[in-house]
C-alpha atoms as a PDB file:
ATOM      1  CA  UNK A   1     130.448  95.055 155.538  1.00  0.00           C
ATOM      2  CA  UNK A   2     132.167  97.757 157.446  1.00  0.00           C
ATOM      3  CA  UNK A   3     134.838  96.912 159.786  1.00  0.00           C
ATOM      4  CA  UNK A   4     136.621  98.165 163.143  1.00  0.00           C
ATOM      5  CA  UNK A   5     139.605  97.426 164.822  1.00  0.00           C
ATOM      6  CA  UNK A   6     141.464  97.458 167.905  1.00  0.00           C
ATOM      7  CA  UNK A   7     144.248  95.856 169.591  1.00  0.00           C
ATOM      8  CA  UNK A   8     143.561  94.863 173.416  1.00  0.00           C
ATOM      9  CA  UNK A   9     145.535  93.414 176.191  1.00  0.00           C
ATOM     10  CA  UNK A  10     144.010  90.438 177.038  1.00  0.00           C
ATOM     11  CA  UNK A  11     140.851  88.056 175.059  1.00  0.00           C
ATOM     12  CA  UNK A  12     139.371  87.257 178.664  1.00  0.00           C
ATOM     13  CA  UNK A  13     137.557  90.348 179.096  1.00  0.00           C
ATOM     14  CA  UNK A  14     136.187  89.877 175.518  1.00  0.00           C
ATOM     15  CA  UNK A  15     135.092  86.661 175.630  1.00  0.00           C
ATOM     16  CA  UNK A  16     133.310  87.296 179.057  1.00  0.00           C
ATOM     17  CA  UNK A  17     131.195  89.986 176.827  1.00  0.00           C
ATOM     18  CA  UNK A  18     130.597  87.353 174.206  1.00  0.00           C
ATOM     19  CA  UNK A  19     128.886  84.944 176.902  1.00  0.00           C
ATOM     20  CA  UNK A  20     126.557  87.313 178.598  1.00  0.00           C
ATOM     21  CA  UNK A  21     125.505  88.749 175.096  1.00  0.00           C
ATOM     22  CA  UNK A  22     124.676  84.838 174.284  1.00  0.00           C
ATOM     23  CA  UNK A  23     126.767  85.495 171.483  1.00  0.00           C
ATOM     24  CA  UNK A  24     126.708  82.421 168.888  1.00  0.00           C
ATOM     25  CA  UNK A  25     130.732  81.007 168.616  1.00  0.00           C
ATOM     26  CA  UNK A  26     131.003  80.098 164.830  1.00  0.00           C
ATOM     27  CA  UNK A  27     134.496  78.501 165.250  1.00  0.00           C
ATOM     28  CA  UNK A  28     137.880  78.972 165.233  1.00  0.00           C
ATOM     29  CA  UNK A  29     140.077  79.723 162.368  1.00  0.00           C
ATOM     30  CA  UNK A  30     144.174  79.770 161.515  1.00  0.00           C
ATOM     31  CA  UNK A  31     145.048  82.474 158.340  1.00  0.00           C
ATOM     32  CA  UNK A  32     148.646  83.085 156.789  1.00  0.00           C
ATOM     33  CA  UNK A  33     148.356  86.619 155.295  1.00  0.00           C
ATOM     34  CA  UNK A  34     151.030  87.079 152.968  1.00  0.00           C
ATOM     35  CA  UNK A  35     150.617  91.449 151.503  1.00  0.00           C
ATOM     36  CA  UNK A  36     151.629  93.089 148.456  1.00  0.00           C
ATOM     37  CA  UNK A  37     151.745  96.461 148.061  1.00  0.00           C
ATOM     38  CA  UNK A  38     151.612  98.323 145.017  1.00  0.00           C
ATOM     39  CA  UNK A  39     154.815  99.130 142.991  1.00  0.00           C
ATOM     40  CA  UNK A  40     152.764 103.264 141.762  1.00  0.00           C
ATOM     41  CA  UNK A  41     154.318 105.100 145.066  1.00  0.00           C
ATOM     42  CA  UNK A  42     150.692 107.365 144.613  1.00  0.00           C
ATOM     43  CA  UNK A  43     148.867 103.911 146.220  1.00  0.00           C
ATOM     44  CA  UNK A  44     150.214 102.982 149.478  1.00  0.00           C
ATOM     45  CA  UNK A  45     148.936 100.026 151.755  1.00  0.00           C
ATOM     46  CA  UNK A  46     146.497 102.872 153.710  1.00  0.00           C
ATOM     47  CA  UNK A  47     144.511 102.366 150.081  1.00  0.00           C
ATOM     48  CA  UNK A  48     145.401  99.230 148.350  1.00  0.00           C
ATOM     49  CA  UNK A  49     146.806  95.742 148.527  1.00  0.00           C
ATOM     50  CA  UNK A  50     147.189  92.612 146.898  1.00  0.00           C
ATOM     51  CA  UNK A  51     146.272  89.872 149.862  1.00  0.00           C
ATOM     52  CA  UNK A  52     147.226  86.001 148.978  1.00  0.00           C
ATOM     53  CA  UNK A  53     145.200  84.200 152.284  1.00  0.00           C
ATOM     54  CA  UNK A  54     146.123  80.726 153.106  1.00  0.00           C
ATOM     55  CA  UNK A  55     143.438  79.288 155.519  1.00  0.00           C
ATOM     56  CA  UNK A  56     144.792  76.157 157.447  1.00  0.00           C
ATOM     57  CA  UNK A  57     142.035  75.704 159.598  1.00  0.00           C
ATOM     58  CA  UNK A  58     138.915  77.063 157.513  1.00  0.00           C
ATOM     59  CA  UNK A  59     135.436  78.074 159.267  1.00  0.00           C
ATOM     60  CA  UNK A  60     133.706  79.571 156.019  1.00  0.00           C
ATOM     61  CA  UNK A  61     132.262  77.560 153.334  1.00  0.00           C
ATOM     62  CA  UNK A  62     135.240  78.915 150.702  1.00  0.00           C
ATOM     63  CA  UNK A  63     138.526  77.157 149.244  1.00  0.00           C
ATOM     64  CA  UNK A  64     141.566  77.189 151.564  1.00  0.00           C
ATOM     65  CA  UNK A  65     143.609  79.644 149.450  1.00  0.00           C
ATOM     66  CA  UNK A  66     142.501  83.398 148.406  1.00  0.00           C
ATOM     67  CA  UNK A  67     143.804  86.118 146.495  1.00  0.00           C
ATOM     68  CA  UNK A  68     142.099  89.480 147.026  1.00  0.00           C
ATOM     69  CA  UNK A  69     142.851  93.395 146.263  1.00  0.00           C
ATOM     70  CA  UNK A  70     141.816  95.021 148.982  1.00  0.00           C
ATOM     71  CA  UNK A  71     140.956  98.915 148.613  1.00  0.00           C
ATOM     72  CA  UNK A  72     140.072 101.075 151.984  1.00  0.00           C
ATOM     73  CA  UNK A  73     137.556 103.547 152.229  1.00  0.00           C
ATOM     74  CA  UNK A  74     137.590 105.385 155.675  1.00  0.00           C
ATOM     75  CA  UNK A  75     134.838 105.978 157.377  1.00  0.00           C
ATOM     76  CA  UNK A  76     133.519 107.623 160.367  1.00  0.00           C
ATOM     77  CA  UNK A  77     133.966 104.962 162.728  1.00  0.00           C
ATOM     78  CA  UNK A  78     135.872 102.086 161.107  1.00  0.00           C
ATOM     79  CA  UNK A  79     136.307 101.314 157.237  1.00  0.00           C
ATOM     80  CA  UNK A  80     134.683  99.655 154.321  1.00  0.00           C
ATOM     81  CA  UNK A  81     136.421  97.611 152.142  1.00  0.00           C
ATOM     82  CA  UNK A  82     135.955  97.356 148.521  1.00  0.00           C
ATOM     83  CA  UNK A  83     137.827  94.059 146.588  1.00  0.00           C
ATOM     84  CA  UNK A  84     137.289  94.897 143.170  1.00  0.00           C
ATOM     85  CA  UNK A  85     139.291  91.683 142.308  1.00  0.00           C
ATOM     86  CA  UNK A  86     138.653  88.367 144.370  1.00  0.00           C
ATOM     87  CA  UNK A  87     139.795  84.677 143.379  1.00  0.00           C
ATOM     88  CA  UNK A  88     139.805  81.603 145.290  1.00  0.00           C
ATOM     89  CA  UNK A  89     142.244  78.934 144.703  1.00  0.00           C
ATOM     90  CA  UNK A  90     142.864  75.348 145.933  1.00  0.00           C
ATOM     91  CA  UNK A  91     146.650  75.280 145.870  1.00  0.00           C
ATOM     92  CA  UNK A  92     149.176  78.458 147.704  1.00  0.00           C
ATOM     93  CA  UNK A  93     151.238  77.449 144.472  1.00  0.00           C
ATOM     94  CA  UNK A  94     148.623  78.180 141.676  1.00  0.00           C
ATOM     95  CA  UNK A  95     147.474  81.454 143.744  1.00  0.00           C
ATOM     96  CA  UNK A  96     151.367  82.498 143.408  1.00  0.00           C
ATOM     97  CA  UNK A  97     151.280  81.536 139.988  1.00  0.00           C
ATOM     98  CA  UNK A  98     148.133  84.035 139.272  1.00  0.00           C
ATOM     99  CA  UNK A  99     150.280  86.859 140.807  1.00  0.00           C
ATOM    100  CA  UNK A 100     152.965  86.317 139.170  1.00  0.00           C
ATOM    101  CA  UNK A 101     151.014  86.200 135.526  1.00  0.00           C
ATOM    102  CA  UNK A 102     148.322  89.159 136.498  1.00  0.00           C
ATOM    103  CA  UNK A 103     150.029  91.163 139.053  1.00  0.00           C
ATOM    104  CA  UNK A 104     153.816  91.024 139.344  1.00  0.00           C
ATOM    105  CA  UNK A 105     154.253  94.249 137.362  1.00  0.00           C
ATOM    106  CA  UNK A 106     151.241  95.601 139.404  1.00  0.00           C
ATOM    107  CA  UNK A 107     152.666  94.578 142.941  1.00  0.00           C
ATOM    108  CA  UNK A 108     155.455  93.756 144.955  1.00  0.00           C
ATOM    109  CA  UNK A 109     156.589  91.148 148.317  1.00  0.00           C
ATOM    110  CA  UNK A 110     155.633  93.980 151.333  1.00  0.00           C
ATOM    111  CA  UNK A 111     155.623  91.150 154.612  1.00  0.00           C
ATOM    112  CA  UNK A 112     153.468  88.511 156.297  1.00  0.00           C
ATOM    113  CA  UNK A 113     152.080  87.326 159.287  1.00  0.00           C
ATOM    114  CA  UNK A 114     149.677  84.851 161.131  1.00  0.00           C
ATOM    115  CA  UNK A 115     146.533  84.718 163.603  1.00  0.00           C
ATOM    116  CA  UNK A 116     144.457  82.628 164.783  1.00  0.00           C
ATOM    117  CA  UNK A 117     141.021  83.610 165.673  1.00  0.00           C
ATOM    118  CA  UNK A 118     137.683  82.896 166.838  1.00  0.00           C
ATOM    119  CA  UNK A 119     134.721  84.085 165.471  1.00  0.00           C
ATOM    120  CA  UNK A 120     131.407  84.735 167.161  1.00  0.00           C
ATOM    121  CA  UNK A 121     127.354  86.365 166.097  1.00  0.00           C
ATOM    122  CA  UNK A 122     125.823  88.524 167.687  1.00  0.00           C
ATOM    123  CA  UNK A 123     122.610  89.408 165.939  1.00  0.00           C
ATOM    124  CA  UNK A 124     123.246  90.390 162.665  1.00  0.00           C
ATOM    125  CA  UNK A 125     126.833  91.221 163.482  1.00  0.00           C
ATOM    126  CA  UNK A 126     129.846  89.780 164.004  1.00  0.00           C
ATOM    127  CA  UNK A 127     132.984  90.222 166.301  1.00  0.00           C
ATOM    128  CA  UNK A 128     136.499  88.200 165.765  1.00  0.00           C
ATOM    129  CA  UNK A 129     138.892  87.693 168.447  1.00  0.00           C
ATOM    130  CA  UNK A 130     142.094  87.048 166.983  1.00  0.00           C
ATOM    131  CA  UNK A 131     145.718  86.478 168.308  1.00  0.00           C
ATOM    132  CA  UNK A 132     148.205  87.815 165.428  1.00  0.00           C
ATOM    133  CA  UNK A 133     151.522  86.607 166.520  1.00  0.00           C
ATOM    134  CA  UNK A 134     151.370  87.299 170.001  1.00  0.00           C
ATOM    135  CA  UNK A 135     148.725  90.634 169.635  1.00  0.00           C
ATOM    136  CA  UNK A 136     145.269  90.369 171.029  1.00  0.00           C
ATOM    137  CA  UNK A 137     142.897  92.133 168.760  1.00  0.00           C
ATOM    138  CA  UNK A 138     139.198  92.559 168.074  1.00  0.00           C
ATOM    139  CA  UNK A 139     137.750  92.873 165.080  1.00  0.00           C
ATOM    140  CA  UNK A 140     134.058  94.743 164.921  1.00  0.00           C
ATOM    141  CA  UNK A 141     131.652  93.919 161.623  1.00  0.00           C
ATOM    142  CA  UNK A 142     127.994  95.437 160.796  1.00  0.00           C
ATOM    143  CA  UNK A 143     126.360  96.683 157.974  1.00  0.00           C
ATOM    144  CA  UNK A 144     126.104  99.921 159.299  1.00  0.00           C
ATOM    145  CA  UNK A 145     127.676 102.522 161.242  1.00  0.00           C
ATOM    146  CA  UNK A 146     125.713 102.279 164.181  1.00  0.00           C
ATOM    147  CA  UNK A 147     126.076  98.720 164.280  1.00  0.00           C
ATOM    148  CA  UNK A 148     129.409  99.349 164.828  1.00  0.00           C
ATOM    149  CA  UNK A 149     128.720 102.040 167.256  1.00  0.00           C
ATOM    150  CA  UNK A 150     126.924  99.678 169.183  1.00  0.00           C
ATOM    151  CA  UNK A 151     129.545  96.769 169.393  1.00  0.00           C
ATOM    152  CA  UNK A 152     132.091  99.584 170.395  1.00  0.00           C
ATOM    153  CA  UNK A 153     130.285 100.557 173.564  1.00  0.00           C
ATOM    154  CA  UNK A 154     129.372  97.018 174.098  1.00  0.00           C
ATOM    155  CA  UNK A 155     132.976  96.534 174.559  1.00  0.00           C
ATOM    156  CA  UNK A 156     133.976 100.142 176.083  1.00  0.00           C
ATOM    157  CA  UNK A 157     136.139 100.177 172.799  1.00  0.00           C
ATOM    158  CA  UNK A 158     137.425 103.917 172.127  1.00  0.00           C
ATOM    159  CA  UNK A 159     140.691 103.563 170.238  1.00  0.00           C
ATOM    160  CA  UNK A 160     139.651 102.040 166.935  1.00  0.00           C
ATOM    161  CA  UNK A 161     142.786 101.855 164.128  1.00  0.00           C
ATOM    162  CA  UNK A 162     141.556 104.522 161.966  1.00  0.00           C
ATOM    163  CA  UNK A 163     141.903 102.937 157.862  1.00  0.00           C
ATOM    164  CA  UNK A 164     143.541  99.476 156.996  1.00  0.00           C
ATOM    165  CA  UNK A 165     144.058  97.296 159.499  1.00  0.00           C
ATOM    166  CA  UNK A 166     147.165  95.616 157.701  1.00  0.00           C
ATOM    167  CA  UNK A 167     149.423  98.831 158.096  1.00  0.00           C
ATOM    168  CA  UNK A 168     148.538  98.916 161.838  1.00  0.00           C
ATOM    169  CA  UNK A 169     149.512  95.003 161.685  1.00  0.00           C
ATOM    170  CA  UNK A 170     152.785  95.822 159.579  1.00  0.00           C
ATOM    171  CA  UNK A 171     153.929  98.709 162.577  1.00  0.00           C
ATOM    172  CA  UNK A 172     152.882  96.648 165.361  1.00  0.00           C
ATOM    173  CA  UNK A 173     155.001  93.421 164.395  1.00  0.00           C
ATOM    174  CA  UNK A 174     158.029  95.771 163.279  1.00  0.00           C
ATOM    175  CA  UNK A 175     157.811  94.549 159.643  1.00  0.00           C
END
């Protein structure tokens, strides 16, 4: 799935969009992102990172606790993400527990934050509104490029966060 981003002023606008396209709401979610980044200087957040996700309010039919490593591959418009490792856990403390055993020597603490989105269909692709700590974003999802292209001028989008979203995230929260 590749994936765009940008941060907006205000959901309103957005959410009009959503309603004319008869977009389908799929519900509305709460995530605690807590990032690791890797402890080889050659790897920095822009490629990889260790993600433990804790899901308070879940939407998707998945445990309330994941552990990912997320690497970014750029691409024309937006990104793809590859997670070579993923693992879903019911407890934050056995997740922490896995890192510590697999990945402490791997990763390190970088910073967390939290959002709470709403996520909507439209056709075969998606679009999440989300409010991370008091920053209005959208976040764009197709299968393809021009799936992408087309959600972008659906929404008049033109500055998209070029690469991974979390260093964006990290700058924009001064973290």
């Amino acid at each position: 799935m590749l994936e765009a981003r940008t941060f907006i002023r205000s959901l309103e606008v957005s959410r009009n969009i959503l309603a004319e396209e008869k977009a389908v709401f799929r519900g509305c979610y709460a995530i605690r992102d807590i990032i690791f980044s890797s402890r080889d200087a050659s790897l920095p957040l822009e490629k990889v990172f260790l993600r433990l996700r804790i899901i308070p309010q879940n939407i998707w039919s998945e445990k309330d606790v994941v552990v990912s490593i997320k690497e970014t591959e750029v691409k024309k418009v937006g990104k793809n993400s590859v997670i070579p490792i993923r693992k879903e856990f019911d407890t934050e403390e056995e997740a922490k527990a896995f890192i510590e055993e697999k990945y402490a020597k791997k990763f390190q603490y970088a910073f967390e934050f939290d959002r709470i989105g709403w996520q909507y269909d439209i056709g075969d692709d998606q679009v999440d509104l989300e409010d991370i700590e008091g920053h209005k974003s959208i976040e764009f999802k197709s299968e393809s490029e021009e799936g992408l292209q087309r959600l972008l001028a659906l929404f008049s989008t033109k500055d998209v966060i070029t690469g991974s979203s979390v260093v964006e995230i990290k700058k924009i929260l001064h973290l």
